[in-house]
N, C-alpha and C. Protein backbone atom coordinates (compact mmCIF):
# COMPACT_ATOMS: atom_id res chain seq x y z
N UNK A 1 -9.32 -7.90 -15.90
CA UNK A 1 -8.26 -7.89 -14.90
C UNK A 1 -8.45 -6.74 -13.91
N UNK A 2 -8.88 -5.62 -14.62
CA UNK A 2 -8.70 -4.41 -13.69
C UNK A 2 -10.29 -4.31 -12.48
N UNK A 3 -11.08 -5.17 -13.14
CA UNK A 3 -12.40 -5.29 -12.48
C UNK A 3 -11.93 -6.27 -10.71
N UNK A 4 -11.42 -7.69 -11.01
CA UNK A 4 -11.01 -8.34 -10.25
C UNK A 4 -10.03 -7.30 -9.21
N UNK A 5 -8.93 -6.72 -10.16
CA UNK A 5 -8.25 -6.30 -9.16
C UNK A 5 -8.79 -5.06 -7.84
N UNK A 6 -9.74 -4.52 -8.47
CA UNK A 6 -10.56 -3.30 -7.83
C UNK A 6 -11.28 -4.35 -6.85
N UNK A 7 -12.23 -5.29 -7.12
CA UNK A 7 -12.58 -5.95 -5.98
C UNK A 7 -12.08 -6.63 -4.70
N UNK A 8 -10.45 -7.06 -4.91
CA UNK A 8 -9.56 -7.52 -4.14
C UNK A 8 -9.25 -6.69 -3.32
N UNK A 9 -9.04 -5.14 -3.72
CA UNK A 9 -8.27 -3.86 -3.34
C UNK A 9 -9.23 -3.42 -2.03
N UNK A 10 -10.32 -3.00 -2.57
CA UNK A 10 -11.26 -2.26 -1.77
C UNK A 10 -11.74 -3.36 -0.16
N UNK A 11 -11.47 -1.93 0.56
CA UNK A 11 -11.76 -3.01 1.91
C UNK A 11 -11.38 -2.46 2.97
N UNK A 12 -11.24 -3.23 3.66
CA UNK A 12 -11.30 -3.02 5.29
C UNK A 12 -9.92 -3.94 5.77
N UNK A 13 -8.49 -3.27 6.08
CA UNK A 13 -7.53 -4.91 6.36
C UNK A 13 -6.73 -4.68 7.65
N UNK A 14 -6.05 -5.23 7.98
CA UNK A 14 -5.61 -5.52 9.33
C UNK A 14 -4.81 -6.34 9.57
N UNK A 15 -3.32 -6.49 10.29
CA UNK A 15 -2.82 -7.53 10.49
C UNK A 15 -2.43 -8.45 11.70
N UNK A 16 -4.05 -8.39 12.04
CA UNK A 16 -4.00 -8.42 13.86
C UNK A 16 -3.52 -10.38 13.93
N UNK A 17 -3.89 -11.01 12.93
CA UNK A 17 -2.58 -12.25 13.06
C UNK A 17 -1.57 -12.15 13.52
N UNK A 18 -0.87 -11.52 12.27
CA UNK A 18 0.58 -11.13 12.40
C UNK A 18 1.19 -10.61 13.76
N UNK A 19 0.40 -9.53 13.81
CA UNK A 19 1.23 -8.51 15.17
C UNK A 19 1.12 -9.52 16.23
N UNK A 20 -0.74 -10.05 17.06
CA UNK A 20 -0.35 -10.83 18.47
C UNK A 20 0.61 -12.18 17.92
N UNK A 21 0.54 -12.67 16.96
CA UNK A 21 1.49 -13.66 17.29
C UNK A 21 3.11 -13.30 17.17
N UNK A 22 3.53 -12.14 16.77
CA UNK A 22 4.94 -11.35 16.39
C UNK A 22 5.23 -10.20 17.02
N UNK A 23 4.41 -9.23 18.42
CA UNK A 23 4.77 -8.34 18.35
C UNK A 23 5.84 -7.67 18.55
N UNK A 24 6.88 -8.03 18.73
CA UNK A 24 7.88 -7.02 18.76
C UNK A 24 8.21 -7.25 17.15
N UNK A 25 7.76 -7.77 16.01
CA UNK A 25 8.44 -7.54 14.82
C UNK A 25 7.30 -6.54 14.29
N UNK A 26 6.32 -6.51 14.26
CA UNK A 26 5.30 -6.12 13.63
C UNK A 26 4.12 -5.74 14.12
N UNK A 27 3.93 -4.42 14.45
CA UNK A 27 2.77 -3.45 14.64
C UNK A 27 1.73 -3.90 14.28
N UNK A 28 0.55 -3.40 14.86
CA UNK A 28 -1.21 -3.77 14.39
C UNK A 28 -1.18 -2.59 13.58
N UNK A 29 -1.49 -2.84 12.31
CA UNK A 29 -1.91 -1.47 11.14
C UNK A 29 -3.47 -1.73 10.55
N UNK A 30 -3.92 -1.20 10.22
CA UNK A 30 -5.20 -1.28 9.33
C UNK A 30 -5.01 0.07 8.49
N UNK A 31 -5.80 -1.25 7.38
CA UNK A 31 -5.16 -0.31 6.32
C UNK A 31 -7.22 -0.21 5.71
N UNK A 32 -7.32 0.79 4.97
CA UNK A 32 -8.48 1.56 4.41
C UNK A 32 -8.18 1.77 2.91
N UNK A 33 -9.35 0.69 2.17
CA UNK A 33 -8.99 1.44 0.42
C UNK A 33 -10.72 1.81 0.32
N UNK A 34 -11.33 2.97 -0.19
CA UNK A 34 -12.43 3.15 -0.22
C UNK A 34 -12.51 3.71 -1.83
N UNK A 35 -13.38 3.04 -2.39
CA UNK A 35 -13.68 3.20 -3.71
C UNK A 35 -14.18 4.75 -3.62
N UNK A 36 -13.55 6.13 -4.61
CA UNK A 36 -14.39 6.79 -4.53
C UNK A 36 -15.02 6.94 -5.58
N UNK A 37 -14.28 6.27 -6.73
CA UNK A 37 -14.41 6.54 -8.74
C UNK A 37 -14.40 4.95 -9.36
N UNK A 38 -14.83 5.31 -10.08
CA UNK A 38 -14.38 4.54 -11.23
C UNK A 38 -12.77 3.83 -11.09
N UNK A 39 -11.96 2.53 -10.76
CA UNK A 39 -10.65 2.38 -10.53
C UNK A 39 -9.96 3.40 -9.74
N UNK A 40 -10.89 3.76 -9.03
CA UNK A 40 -9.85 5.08 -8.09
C UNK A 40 -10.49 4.81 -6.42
N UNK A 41 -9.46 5.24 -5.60
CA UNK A 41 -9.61 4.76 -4.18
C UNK A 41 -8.51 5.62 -3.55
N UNK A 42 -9.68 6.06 -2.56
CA UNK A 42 -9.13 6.98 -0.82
C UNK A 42 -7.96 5.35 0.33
N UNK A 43 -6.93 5.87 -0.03
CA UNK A 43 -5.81 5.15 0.73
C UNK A 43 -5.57 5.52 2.01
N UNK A 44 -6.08 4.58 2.93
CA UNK A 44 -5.39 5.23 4.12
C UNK A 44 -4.39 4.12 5.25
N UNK A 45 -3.23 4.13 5.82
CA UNK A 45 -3.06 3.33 7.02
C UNK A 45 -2.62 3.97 8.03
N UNK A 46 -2.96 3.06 9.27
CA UNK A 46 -2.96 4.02 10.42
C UNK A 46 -2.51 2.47 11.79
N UNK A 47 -1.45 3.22 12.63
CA UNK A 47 -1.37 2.10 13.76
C UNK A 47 -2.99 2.33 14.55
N UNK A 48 -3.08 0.88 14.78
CA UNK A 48 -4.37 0.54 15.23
C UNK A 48 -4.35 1.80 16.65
N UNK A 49 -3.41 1.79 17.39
CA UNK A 49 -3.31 2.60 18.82
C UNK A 49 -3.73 4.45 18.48
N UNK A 50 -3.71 4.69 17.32
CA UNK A 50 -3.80 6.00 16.70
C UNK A 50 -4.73 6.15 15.97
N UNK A 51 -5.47 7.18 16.20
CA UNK A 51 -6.66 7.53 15.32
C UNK A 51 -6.74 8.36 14.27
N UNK A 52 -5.28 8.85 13.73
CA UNK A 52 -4.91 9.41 12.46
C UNK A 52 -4.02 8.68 12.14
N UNK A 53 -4.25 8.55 10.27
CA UNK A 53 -3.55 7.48 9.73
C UNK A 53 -2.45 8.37 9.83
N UNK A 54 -1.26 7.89 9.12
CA UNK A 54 0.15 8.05 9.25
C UNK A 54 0.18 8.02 7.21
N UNK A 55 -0.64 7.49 7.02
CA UNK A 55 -0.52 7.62 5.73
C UNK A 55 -1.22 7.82 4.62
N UNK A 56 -2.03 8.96 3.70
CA UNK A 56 -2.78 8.81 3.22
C UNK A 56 -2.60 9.41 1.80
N UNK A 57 -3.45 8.71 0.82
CA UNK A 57 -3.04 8.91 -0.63
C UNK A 57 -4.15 8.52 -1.40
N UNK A 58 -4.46 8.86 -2.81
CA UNK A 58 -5.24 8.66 -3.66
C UNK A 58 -4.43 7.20 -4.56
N UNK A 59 -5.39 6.25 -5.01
CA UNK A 59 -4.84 5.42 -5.76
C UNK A 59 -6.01 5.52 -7.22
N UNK A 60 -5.04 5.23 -7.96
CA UNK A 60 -5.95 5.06 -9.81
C UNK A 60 -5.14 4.30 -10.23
N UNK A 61 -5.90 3.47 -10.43
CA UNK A 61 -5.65 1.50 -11.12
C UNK A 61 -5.91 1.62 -12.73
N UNK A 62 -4.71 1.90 -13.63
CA UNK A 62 -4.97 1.93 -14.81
C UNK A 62 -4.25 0.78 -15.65
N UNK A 63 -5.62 0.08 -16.27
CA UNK A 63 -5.04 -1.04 -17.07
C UNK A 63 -4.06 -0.65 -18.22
N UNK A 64 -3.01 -1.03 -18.50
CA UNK A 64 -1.83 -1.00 -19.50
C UNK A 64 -1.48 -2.37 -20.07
N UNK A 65 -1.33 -2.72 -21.47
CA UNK A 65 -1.38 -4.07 -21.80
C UNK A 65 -1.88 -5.49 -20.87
N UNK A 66 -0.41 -5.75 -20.38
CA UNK A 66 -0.87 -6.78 -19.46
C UNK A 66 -0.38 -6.89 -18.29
N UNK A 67 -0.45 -5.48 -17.74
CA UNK A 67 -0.20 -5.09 -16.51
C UNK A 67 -0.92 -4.15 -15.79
N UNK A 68 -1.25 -3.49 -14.68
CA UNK A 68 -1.65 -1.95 -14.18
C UNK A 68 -0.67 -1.30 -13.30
N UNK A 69 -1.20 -0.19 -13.83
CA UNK A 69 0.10 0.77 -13.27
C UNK A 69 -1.10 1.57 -12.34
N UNK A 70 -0.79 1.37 -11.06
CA UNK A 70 -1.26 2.27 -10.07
C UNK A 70 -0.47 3.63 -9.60
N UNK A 71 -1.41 4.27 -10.12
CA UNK A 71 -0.54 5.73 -9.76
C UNK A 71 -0.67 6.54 -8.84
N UNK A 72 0.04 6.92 -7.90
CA UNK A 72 -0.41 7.76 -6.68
C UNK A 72 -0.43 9.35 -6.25
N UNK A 73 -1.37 9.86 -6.07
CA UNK A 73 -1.42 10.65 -5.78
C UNK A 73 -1.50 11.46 -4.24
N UNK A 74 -1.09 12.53 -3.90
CA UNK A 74 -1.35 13.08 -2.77
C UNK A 74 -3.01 13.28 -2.32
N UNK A 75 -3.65 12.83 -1.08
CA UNK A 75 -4.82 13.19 -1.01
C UNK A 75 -4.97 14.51 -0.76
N UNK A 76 -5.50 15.41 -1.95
CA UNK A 76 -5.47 16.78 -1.55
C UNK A 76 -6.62 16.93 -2.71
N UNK A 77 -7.18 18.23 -2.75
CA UNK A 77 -8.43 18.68 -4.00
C UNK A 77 -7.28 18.78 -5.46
N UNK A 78 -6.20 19.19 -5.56
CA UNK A 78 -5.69 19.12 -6.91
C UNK A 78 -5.07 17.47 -7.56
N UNK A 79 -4.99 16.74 -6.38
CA UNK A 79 -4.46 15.39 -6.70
C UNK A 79 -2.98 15.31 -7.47
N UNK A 80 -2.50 16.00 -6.68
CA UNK A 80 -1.17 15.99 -6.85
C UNK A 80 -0.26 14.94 -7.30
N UNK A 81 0.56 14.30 -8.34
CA UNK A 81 0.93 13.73 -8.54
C UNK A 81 1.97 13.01 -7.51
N UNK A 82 2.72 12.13 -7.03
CA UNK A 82 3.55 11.81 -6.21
C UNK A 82 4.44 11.19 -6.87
N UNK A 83 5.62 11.59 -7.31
CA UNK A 83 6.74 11.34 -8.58
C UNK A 83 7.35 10.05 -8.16
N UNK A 84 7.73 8.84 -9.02
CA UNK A 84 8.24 7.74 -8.32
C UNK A 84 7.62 6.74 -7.67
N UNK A 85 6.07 7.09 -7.44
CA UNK A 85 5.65 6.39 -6.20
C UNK A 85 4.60 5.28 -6.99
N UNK A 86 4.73 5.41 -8.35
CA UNK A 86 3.66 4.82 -9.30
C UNK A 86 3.96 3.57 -9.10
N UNK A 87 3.05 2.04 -8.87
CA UNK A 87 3.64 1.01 -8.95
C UNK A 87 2.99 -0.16 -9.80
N UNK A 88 3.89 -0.85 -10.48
CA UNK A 88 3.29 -2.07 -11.73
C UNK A 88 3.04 -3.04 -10.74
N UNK A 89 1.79 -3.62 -11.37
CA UNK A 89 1.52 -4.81 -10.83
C UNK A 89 0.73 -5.80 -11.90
N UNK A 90 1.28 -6.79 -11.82
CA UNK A 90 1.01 -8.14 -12.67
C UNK A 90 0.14 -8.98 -12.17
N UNK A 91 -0.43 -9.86 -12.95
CA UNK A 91 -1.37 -10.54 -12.61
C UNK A 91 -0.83 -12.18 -12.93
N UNK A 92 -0.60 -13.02 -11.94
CA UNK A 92 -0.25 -14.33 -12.25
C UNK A 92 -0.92 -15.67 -11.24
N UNK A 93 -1.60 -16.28 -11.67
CA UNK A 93 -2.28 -17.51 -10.41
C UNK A 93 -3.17 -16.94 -9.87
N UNK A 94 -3.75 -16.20 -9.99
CA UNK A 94 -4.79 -15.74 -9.27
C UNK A 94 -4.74 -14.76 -7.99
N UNK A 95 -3.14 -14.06 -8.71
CA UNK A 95 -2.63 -13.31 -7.39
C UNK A 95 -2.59 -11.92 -8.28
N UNK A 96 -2.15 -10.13 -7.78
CA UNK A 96 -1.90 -9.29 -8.13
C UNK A 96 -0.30 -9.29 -7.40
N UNK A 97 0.83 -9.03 -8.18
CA UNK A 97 2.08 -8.93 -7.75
C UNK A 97 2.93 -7.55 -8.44
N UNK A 98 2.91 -6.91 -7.14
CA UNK A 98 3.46 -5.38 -7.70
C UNK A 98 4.84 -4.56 -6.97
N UNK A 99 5.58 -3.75 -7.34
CA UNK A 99 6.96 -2.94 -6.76
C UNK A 99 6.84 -2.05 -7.87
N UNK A 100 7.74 -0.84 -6.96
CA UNK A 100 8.09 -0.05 -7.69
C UNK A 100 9.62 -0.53 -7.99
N UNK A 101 9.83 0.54 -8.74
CA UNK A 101 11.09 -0.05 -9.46
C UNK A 101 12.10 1.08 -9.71
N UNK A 102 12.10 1.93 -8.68
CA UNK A 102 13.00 2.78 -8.97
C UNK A 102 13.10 3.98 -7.27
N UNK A 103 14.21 4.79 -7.65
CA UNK A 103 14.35 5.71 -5.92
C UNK A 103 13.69 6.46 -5.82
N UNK A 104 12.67 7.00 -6.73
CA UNK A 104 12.52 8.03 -6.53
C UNK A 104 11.13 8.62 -5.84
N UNK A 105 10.81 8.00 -4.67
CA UNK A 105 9.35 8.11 -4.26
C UNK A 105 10.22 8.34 -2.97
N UNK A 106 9.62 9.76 -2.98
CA UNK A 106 10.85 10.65 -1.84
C UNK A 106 9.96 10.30 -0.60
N UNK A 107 10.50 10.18 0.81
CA UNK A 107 9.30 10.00 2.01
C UNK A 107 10.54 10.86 2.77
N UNK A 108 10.32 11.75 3.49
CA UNK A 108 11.12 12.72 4.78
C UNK A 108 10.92 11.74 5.81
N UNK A 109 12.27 11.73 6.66
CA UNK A 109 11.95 10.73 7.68
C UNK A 109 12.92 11.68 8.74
N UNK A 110 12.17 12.41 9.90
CA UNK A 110 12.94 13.37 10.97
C UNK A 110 14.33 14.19 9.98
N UNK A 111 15.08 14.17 9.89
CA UNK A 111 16.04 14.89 9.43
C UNK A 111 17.03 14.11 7.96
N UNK A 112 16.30 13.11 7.69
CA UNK A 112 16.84 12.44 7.07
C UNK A 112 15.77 12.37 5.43
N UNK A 113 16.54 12.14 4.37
CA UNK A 113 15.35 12.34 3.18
C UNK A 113 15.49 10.53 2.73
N UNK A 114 14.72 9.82 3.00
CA UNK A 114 14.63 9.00 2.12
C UNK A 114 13.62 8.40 0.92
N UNK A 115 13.88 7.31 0.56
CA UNK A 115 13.26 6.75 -0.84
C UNK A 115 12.55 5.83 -0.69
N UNK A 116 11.31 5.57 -1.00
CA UNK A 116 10.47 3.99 -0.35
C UNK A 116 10.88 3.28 -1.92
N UNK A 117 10.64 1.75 -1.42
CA UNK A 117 10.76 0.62 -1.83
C UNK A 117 10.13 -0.24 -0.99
N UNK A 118 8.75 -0.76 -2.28
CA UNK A 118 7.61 -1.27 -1.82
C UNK A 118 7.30 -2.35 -3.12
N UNK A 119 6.77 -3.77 -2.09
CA UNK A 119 6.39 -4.36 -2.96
C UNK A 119 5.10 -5.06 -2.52
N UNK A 120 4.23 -5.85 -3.35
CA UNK A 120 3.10 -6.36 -2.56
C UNK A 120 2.49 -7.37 -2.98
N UNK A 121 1.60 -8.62 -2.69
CA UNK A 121 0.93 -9.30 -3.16
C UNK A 121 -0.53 -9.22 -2.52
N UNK A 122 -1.19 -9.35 -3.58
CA UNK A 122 -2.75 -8.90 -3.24
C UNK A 122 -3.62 -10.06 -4.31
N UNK A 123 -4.38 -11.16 -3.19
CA UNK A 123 -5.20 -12.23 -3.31
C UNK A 123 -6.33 -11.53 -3.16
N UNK A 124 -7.62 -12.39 -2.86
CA UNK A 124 -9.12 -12.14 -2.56
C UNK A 124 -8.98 -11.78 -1.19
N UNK A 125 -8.31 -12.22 -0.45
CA UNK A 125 -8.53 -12.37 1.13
C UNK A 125 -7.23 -12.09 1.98
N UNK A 126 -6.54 -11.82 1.22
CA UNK A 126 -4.74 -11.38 2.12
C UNK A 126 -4.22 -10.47 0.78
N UNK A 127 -3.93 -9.44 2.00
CA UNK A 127 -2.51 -8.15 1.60
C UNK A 127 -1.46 -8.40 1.81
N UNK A 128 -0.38 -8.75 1.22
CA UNK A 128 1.13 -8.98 1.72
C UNK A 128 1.85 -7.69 1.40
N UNK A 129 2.35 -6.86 2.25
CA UNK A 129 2.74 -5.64 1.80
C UNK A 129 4.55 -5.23 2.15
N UNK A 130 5.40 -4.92 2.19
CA UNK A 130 6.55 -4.77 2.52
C UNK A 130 6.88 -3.29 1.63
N UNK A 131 6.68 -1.93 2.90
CA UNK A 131 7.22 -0.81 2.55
C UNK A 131 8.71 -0.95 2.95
N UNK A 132 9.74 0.12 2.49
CA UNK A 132 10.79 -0.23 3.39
C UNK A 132 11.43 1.15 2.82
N UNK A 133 12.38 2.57 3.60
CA UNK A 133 12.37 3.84 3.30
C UNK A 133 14.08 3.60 3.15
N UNK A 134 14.64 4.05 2.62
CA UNK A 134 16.49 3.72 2.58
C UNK A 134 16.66 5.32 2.14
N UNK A 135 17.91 5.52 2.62
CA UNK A 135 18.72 6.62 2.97
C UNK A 135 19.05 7.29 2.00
N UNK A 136 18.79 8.26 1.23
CA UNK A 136 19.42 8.66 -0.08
C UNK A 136 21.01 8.92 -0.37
N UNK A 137 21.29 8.71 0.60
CA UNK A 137 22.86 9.08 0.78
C UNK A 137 23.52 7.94 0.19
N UNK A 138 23.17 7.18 1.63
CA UNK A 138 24.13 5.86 1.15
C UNK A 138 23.45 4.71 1.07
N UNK A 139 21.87 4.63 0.99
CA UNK A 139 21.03 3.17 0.90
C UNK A 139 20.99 2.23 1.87
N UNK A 140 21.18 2.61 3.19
CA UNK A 140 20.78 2.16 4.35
C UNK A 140 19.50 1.85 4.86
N UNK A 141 18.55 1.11 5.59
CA UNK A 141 17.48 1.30 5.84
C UNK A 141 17.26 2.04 7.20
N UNK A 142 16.37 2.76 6.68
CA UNK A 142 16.07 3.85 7.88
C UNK A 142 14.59 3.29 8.87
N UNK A 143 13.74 2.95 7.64
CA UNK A 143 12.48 2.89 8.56
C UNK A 143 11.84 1.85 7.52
N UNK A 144 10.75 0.96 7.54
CA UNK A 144 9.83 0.19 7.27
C UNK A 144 10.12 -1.23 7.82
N UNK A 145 9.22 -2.16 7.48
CA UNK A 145 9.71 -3.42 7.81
C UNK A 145 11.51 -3.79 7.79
N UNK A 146 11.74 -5.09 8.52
CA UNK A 146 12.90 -5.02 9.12
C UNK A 146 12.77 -6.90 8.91
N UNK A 147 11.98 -7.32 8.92
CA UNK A 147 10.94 -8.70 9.45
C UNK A 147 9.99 -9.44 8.13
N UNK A 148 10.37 -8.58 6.80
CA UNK A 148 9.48 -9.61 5.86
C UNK A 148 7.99 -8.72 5.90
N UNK A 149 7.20 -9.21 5.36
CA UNK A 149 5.90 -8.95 4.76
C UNK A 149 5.02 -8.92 5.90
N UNK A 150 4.23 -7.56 5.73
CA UNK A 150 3.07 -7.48 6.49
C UNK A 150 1.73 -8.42 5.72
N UNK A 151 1.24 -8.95 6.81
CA UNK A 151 0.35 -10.05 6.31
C UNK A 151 -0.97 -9.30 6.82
N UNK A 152 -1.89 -8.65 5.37
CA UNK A 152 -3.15 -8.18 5.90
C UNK A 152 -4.13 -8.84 5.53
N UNK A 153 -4.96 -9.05 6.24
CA UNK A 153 -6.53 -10.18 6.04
C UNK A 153 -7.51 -9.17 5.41
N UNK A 154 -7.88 -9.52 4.76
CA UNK A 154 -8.98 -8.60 4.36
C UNK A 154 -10.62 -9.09 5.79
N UNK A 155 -11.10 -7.95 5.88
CA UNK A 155 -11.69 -8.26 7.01
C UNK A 155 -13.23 -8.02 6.78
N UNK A 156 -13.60 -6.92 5.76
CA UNK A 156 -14.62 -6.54 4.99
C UNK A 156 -14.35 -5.94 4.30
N UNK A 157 -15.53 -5.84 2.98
CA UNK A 157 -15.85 -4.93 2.30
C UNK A 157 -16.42 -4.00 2.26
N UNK A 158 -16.31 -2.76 1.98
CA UNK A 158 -17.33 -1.43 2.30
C UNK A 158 -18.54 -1.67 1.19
N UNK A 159 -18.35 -2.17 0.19
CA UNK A 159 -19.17 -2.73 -0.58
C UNK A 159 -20.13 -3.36 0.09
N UNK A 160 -20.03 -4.13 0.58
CA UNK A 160 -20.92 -4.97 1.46
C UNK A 160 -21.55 -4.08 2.45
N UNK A 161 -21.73 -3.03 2.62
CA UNK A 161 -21.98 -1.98 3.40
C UNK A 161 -23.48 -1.56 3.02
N UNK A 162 -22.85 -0.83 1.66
CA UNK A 162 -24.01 -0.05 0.90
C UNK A 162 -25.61 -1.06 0.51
């Protein structure tokens, strides 16, 4: 399971579908998973118009019975843990289906502290992703999708590179 899922993961994605046919709901993002280990991968996404991602993180894909728990870390040399932000994902039909499941994956948003809530489906060839940041106060949404699931194509493999 965890072999398949590492091959699905790693890549090159984009949701240049989505955005020209939607743009006022949904931004052009590309998103970056680069194998650097063993089940471990350099996370990055970034609006296509910007040449620094907006978001970047370490991922480690660890098989647990009959699930994986991807755990995230800060991209930094100590690999900082990121509390909350760990997310299960299941394997059913030939799909990977994952959320976190709780508030506590803190994201600062301008003056405001909120909590992401993220869920995703991940095939051979499409990312379906839906971040979404809510208000710690009172559980409002502050910032992420607004519009449903970002639809990312997988576009290449860096694998296919080497």
């Amino acid at each position: 399971m965890i072999e398949e899922f590492c091959r699905y993961f790693e890549g090159y994605f984009n949701n240049q579908k989505q955005a020209f046919a939607n743009p006022r709901e949904f931004a052009l993002i590309e998103l970056e998973h680069h194998q650097i280990a063993d089940n471990k991968f350099r996370v990055s996404q970034k609006y296509n118009i910007d040449p620094d991602p907006y978001r970047k993180t370490i991922i480690e894909v660890i098989e647990e019975d009959d699930h994986l728990l991807l755990k995230n870390y800060k991209d930094n040399e100590e690999l900082t843990p990121l509390p909350g932000c760990d997310i299960i994902m299941e394997y059913k039909d030939g799909k990977f289906y994952g959320k976190n499941s709780c508030k506590e994956c803190i994201v600062p948003w301008g003056v405001k502290t909120t909590y992401l809530m993220t869920e995703s489906i991940l095939s051979e060839d499409l990312y379906q992703v839906i971040d979404q940041g809510f208000n710690i106060e009172d559980d409002e949404q502050i910032w992420g999708s607004f519009n449903g699931f970002f639809q990312f194509d997988k576009i290449k493999s860096f694998k296919d590179e080497e």
